[in-house]
N, C-alpha and C. Protein backbone atom coordinates (compact mmCIF):
# COMPACT_ATOMS: atom_id res chain seq x y z
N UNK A 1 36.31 30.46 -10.75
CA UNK A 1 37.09 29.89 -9.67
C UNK A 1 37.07 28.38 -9.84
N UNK A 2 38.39 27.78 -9.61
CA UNK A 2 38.03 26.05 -9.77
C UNK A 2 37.53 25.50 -8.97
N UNK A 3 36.84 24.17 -8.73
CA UNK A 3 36.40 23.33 -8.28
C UNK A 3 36.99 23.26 -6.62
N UNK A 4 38.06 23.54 -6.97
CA UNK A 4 39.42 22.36 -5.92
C UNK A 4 39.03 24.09 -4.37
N UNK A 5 39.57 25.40 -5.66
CA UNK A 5 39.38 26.50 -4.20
C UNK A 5 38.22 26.78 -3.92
N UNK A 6 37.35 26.43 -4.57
CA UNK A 6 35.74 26.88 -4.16
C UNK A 6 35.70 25.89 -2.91
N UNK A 7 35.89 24.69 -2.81
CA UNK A 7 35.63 23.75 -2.05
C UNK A 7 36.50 24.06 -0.53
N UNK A 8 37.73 24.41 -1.06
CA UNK A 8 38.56 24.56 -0.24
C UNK A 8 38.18 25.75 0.94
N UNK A 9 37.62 26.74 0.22
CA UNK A 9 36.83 28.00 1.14
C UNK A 9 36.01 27.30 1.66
N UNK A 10 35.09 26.90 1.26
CA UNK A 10 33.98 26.78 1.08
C UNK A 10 34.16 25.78 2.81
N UNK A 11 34.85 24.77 2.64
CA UNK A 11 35.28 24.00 3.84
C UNK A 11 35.67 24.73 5.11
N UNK A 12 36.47 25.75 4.76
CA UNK A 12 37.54 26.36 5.97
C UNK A 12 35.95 27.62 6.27
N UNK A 13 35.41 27.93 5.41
CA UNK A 13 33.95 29.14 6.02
C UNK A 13 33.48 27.68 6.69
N UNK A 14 33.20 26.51 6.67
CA UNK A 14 31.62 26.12 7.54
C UNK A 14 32.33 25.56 8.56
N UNK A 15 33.89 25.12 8.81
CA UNK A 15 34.43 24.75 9.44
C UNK A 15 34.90 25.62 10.67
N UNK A 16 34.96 27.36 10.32
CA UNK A 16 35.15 28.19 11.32
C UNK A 16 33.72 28.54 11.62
N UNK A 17 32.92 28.10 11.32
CA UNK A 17 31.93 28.41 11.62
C UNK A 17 31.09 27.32 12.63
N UNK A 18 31.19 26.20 12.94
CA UNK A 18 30.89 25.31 13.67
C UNK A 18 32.32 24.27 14.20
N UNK A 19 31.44 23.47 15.27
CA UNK A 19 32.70 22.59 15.20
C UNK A 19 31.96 21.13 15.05
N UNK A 20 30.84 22.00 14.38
CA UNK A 20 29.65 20.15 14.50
C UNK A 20 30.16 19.72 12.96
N UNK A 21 29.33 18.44 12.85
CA UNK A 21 29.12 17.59 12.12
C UNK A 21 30.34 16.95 10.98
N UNK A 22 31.08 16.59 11.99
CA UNK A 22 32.18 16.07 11.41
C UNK A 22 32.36 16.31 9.73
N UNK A 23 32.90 17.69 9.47
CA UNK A 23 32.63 17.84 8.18
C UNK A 23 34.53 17.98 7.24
N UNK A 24 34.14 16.75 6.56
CA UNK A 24 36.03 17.18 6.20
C UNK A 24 36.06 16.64 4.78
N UNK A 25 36.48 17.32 4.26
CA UNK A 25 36.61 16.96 2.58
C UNK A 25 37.50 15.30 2.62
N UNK A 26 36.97 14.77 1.72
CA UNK A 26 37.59 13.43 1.18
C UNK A 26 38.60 12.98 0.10
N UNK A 27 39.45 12.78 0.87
CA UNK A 27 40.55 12.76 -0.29
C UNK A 27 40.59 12.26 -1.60
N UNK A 28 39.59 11.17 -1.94
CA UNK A 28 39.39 11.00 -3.40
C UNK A 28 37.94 11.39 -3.57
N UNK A 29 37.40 12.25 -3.83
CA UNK A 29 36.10 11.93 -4.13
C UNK A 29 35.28 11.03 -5.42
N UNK A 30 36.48 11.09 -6.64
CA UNK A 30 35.97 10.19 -7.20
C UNK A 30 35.94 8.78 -7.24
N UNK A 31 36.24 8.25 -6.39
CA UNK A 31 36.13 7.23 -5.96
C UNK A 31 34.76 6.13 -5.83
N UNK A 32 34.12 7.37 -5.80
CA UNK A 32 32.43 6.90 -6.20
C UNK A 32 32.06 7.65 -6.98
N UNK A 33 31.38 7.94 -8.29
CA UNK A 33 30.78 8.75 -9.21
C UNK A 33 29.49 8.12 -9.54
N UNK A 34 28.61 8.78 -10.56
CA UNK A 34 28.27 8.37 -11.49
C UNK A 34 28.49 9.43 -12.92
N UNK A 35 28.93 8.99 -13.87
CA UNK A 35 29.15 9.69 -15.21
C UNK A 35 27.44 10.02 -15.81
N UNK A 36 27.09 11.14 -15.84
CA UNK A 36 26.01 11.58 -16.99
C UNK A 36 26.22 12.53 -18.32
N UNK A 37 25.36 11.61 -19.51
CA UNK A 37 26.14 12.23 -20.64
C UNK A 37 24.69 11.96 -21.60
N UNK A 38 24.65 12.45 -22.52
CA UNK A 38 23.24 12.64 -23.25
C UNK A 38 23.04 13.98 -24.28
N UNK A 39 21.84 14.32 -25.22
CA UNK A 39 21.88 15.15 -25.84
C UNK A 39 21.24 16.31 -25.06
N UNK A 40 21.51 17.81 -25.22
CA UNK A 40 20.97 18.68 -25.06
C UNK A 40 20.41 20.16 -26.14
N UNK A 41 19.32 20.10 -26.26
CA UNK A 41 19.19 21.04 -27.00
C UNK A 41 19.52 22.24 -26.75
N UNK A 42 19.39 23.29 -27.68
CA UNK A 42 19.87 24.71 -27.76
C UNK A 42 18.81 24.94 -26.99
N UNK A 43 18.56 26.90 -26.52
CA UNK A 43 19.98 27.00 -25.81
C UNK A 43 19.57 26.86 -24.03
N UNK A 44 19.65 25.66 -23.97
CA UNK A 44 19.65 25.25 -22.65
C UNK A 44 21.08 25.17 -21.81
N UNK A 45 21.44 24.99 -20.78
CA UNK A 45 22.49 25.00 -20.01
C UNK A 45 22.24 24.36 -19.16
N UNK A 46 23.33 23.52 -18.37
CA UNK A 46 22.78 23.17 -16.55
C UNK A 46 23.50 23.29 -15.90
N UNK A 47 23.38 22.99 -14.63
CA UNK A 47 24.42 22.43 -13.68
C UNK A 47 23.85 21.30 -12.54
N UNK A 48 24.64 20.41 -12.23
CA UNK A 48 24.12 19.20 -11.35
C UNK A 48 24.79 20.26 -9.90
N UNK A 49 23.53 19.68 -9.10
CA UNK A 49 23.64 19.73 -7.68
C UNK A 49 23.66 18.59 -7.09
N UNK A 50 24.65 18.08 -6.04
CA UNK A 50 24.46 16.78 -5.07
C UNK A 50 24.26 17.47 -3.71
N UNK A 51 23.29 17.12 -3.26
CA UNK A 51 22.86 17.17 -2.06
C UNK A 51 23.47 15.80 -1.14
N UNK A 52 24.25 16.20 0.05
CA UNK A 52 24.79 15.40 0.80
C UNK A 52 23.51 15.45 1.92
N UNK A 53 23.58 14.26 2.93
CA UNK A 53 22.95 14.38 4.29
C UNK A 53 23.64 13.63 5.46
N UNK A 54 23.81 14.23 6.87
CA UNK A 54 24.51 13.28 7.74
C UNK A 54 23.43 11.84 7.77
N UNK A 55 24.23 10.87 7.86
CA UNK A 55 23.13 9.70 8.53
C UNK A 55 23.64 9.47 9.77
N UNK A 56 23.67 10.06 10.93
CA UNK A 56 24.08 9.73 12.46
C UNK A 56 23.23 10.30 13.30
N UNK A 57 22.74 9.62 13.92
CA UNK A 57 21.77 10.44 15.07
C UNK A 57 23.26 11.03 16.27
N UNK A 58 23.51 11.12 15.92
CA UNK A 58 24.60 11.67 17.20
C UNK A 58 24.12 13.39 16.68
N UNK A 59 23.72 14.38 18.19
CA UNK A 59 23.58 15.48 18.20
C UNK A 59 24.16 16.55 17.57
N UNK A 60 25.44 16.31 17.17
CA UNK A 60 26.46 17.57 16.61
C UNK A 60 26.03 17.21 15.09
N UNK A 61 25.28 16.07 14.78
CA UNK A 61 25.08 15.85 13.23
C UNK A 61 24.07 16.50 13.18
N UNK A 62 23.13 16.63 13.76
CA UNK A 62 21.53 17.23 13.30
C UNK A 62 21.55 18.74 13.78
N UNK A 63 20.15 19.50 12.96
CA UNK A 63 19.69 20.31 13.30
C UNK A 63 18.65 20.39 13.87
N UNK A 64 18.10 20.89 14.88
CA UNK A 64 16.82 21.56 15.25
C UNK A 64 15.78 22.31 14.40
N UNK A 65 14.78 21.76 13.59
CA UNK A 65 13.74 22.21 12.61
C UNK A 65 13.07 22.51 13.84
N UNK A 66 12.41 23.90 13.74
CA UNK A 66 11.81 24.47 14.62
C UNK A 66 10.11 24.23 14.32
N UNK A 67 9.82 23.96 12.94
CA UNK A 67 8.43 24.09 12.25
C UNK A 67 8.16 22.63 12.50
N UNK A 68 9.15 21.61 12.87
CA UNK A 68 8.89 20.12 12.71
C UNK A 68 8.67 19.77 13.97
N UNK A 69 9.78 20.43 14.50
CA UNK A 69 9.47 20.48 16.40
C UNK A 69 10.49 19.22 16.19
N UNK A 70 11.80 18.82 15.97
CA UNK A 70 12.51 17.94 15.89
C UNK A 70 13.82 18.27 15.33
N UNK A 71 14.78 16.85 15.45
CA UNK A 71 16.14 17.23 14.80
C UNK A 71 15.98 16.58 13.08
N UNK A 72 16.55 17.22 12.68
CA UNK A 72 16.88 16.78 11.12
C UNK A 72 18.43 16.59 10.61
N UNK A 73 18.48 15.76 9.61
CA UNK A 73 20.05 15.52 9.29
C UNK A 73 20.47 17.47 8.87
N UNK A 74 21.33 17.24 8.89
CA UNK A 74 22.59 18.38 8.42
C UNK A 74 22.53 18.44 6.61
N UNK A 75 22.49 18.89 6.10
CA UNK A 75 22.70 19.17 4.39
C UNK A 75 23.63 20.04 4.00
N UNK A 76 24.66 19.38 3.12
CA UNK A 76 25.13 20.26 2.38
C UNK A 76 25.09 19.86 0.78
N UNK A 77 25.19 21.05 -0.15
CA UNK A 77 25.12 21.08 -1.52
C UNK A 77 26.42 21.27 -2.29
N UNK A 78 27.06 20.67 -3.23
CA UNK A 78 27.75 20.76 -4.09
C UNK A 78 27.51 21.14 -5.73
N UNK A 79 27.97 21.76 -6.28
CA UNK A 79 27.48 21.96 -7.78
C UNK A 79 28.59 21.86 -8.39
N UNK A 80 28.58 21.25 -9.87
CA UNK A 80 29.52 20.86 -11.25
C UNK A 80 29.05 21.34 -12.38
N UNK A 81 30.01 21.73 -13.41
CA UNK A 81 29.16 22.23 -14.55
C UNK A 81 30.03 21.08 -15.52
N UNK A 82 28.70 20.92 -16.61
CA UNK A 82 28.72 19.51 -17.66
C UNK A 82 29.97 20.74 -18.50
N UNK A 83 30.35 19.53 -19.58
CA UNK A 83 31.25 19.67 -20.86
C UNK A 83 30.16 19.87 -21.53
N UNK A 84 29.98 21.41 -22.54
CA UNK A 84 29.05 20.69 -23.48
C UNK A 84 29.06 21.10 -24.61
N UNK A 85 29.23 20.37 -25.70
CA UNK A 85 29.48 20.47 -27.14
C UNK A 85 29.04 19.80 -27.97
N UNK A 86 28.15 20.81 -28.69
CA UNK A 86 26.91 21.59 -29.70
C UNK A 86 26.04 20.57 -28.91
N UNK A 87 25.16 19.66 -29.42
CA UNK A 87 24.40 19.26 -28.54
C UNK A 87 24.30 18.27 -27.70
N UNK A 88 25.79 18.33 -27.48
CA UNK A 88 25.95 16.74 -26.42
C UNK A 88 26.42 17.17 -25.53
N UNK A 89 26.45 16.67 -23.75
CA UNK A 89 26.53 17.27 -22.68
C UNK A 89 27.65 15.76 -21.98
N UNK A 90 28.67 15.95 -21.23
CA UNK A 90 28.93 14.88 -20.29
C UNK A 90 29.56 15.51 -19.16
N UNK A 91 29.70 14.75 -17.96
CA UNK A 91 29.83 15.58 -17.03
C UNK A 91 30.25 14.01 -15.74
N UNK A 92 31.11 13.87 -15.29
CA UNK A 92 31.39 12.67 -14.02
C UNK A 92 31.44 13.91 -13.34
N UNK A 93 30.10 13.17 -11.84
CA UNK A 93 29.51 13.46 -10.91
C UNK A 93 30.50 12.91 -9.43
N UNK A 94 31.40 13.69 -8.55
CA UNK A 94 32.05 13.03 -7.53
C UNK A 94 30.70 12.39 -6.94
N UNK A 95 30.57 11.51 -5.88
CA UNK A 95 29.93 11.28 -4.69
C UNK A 95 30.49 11.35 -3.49
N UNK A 96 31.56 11.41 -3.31
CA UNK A 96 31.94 11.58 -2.26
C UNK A 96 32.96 12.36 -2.15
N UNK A 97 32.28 13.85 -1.79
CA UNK A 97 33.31 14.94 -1.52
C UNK A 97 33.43 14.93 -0.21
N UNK A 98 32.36 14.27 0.53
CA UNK A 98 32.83 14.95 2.26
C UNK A 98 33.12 13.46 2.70
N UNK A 99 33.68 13.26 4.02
CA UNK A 99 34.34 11.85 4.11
C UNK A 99 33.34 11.59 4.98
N UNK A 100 32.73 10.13 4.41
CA UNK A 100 31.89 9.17 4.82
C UNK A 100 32.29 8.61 5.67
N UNK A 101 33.49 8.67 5.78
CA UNK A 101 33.91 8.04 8.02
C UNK A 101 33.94 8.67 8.94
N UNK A 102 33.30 10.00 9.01
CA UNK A 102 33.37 10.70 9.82
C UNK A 102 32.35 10.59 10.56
N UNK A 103 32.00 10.94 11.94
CA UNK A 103 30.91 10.46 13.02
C UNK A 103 29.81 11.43 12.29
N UNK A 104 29.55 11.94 11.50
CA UNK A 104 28.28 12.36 10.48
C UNK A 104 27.79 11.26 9.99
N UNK A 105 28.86 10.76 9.11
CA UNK A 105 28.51 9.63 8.25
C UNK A 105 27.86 10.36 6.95
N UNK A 106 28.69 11.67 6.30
CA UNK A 106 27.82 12.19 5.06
C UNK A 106 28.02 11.46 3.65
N UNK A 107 26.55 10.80 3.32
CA UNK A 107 26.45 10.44 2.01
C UNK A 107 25.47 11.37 0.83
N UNK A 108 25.43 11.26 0.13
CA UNK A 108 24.90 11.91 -0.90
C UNK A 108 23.81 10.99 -1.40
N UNK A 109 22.55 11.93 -1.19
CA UNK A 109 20.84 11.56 -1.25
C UNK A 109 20.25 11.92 -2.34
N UNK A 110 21.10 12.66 -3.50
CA UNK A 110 19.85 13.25 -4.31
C UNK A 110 20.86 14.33 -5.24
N UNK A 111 20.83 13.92 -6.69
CA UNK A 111 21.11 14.90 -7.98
C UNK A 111 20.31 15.39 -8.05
N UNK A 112 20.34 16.63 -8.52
CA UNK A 112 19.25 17.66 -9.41
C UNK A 112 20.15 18.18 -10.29
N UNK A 113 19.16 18.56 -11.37
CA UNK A 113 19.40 18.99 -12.66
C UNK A 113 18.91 20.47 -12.38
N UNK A 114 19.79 21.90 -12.96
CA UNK A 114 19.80 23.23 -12.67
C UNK A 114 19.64 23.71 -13.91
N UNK A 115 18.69 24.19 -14.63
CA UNK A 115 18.81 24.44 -15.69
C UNK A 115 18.82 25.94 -15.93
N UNK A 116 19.60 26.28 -17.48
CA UNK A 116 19.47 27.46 -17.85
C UNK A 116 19.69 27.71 -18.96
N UNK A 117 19.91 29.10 -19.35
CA UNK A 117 20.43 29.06 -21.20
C UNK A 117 21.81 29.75 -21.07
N UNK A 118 22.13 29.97 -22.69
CA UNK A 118 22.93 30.19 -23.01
C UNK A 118 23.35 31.54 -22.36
N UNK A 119 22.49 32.21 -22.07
CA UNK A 119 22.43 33.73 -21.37
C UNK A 119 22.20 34.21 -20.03
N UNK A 120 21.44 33.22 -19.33
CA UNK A 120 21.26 33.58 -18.24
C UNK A 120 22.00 32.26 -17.17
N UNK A 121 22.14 31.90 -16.62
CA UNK A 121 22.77 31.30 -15.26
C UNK A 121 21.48 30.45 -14.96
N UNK A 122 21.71 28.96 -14.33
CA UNK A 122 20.92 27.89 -13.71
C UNK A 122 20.02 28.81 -12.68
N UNK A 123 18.96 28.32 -12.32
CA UNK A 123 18.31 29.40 -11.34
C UNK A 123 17.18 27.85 -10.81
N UNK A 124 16.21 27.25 -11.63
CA UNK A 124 15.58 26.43 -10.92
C UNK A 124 16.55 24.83 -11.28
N UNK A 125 16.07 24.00 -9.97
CA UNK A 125 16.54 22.96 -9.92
C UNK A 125 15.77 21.82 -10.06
N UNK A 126 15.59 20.73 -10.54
CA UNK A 126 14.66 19.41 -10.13
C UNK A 126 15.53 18.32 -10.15
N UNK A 127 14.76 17.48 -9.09
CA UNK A 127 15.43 16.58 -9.19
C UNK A 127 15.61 15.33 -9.86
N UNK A 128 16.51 14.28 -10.23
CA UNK A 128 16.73 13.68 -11.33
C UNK A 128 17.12 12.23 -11.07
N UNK A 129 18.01 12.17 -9.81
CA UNK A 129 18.91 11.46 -9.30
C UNK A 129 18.09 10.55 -7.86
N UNK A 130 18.12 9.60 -7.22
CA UNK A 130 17.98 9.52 -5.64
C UNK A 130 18.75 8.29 -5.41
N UNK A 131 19.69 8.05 -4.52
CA UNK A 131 20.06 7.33 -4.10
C UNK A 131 19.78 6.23 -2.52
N UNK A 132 18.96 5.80 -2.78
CA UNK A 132 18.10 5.25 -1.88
C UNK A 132 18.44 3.97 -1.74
N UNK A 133 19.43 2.97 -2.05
CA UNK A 133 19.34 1.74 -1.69
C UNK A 133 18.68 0.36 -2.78
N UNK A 134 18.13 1.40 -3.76
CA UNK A 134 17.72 0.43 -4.95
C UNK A 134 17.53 1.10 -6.47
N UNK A 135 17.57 0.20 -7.31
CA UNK A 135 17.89 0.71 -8.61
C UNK A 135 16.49 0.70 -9.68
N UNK A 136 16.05 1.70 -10.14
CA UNK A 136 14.25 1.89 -10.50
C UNK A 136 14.70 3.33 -11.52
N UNK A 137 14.97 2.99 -12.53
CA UNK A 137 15.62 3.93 -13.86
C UNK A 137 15.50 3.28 -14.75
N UNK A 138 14.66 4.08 -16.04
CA UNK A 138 15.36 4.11 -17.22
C UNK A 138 16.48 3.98 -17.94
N UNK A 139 17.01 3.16 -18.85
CA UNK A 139 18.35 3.31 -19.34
C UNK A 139 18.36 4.51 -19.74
N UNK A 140 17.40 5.58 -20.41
CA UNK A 140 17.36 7.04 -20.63
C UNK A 140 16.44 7.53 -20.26
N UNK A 141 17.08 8.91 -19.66
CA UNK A 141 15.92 9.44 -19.31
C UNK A 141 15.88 10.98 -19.54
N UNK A 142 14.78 10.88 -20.14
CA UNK A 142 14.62 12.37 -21.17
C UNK A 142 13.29 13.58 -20.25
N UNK A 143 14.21 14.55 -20.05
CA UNK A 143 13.51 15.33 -19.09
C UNK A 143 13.15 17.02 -20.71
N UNK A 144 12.07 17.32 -19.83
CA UNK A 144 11.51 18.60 -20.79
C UNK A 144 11.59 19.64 -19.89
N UNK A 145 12.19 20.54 -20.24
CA UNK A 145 12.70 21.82 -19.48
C UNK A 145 12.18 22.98 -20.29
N UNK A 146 11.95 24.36 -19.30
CA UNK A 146 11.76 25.58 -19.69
C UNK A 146 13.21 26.16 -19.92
N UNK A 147 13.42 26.90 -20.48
CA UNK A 147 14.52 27.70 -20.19
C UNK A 147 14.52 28.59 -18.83
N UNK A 148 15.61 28.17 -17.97
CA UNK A 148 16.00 29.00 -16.56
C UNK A 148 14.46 28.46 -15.48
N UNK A 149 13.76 27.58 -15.71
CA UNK A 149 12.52 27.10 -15.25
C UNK A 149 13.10 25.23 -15.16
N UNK A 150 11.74 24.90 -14.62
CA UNK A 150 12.03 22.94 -13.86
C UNK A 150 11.97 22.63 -15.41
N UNK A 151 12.02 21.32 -15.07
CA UNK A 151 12.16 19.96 -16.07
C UNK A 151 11.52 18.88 -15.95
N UNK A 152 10.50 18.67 -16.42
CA UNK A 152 9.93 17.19 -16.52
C UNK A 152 9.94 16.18 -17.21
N UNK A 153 10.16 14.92 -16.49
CA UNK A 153 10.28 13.39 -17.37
C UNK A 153 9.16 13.38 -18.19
N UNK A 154 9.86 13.37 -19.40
CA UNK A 154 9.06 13.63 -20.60
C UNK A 154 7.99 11.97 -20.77
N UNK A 155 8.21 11.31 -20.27
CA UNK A 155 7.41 10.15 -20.05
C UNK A 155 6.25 10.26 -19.15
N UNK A 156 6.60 10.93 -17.70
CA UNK A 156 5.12 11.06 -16.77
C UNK A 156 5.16 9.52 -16.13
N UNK A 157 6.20 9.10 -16.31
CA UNK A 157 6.12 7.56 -15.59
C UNK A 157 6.44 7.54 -14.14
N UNK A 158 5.87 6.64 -13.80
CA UNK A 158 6.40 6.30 -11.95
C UNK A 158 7.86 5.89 -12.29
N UNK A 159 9.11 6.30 -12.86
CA UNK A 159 10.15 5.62 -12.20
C UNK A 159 10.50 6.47 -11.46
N UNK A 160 10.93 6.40 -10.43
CA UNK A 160 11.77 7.37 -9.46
C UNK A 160 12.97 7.52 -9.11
N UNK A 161 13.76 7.51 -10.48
CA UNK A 161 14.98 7.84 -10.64
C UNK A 161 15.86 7.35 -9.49
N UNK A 162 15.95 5.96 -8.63
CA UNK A 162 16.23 5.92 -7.62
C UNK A 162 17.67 4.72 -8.39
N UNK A 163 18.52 5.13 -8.06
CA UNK A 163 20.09 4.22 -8.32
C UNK A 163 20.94 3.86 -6.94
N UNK A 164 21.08 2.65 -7.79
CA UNK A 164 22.32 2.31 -6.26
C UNK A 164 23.47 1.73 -6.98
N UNK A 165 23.57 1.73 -8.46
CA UNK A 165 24.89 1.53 -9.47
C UNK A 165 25.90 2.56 -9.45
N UNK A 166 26.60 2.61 -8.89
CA UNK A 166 27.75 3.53 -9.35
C UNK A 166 29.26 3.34 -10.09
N UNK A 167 29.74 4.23 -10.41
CA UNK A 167 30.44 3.95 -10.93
C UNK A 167 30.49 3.65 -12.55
N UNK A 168 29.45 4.12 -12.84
CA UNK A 168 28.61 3.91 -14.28
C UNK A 168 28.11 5.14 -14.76
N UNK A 169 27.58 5.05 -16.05
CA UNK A 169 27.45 5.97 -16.88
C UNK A 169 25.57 5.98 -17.11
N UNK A 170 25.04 7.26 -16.79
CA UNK A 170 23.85 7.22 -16.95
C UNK A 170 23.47 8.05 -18.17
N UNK A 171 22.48 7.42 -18.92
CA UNK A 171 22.12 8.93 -19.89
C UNK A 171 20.86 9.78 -19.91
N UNK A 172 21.29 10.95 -19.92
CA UNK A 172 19.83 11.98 -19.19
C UNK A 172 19.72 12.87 -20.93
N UNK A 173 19.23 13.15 -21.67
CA UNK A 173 18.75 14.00 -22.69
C UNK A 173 17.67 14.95 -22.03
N UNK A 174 18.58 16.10 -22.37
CA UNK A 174 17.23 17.71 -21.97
C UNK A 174 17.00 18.34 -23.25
N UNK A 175 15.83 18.54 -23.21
CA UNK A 175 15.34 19.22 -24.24
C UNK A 175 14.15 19.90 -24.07
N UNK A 176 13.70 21.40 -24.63
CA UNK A 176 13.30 22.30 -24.69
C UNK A 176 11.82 21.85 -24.75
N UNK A 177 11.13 22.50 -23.53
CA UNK A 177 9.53 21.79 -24.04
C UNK A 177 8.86 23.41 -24.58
């Protein structure tokens, strides 16, 4: 199914389904990206997840966490699958699929990397990406993955993948630990 009707359901199900959190697709989403592109070994696979979150304390944005005893932002998830050929992967990441003027205010908090193989389908996720307000990355960053299992920064370093560049091209290399 493409991109465009998955989204399109996908909108009109959460939309008949509430009338909270100002949720409405954005007419350009690429308008903000970031491009990721890098080597991948055999036979790995992925897919990026963006995790959106409302930033509005206004009530119709949050949920009620019952275990927290409080409200929490609203989340929703998007997924893309990379180009990938023999062992090179690229893939432009929208950021803004849901419209950021809406009394939600949904921005996107956090990539993860979904990995899998050639045979089986993405199943675990880690994360890779954070968009927090400041920029603390590697020009590369090389994660070690199981097949259909997480991925770890093959370094073990404190960076915390945290970007506030967009519109740019990052490079991530996965490879088989």
């Amino acid at each position: 199914m493409d991109r465009f009707i998955f989204i399109t359901l996908l909108f009109i199900a959460i939309s008949g389904c509430s009338s909270k959190g100002g949720f409405v697709k954005y007419a350009n989403p690429d308008e903000q990206f970031i491009d990721i592109h890098g080597d991948i070994e055999k036979p790995l696979t992925y897919e990026i997840k963006v995790e959106y979150r409302t930033h509005s304390q206004v009530s119709q944005c949050n949920n009620y966490h019952i275990a927290l005893g409080r409200d929490v932002a609203q989340q929703f998830e998007i997924n893309y699958r990379p180009e990938i050929i023999g062992e090179l992967h690229s893939i432009r990441v929208p950021l803004q699929e849901l419209d950021p003027t809406t009394i939600c205010k949904w921005k996107p908090v956090m990539v993860f990397v979904c990995i899998g193989s050639e045979t089986k389908e993405p199943t675990s996720c880690t994360s890779v990406f954070s968009f927090r307000g400041v920029h603390d990355i590697d020009p590369i960053t090389t994660l070690e993955c199981l097949e259909n299992s997480f991925c770890f920064d093959s370094k073990s370093n404190i960076k915390s993948g945290a970007i506030n560049e967009f519109n740019k091209s990052y490079q991530l290399n996965l490879v088989v630990k």
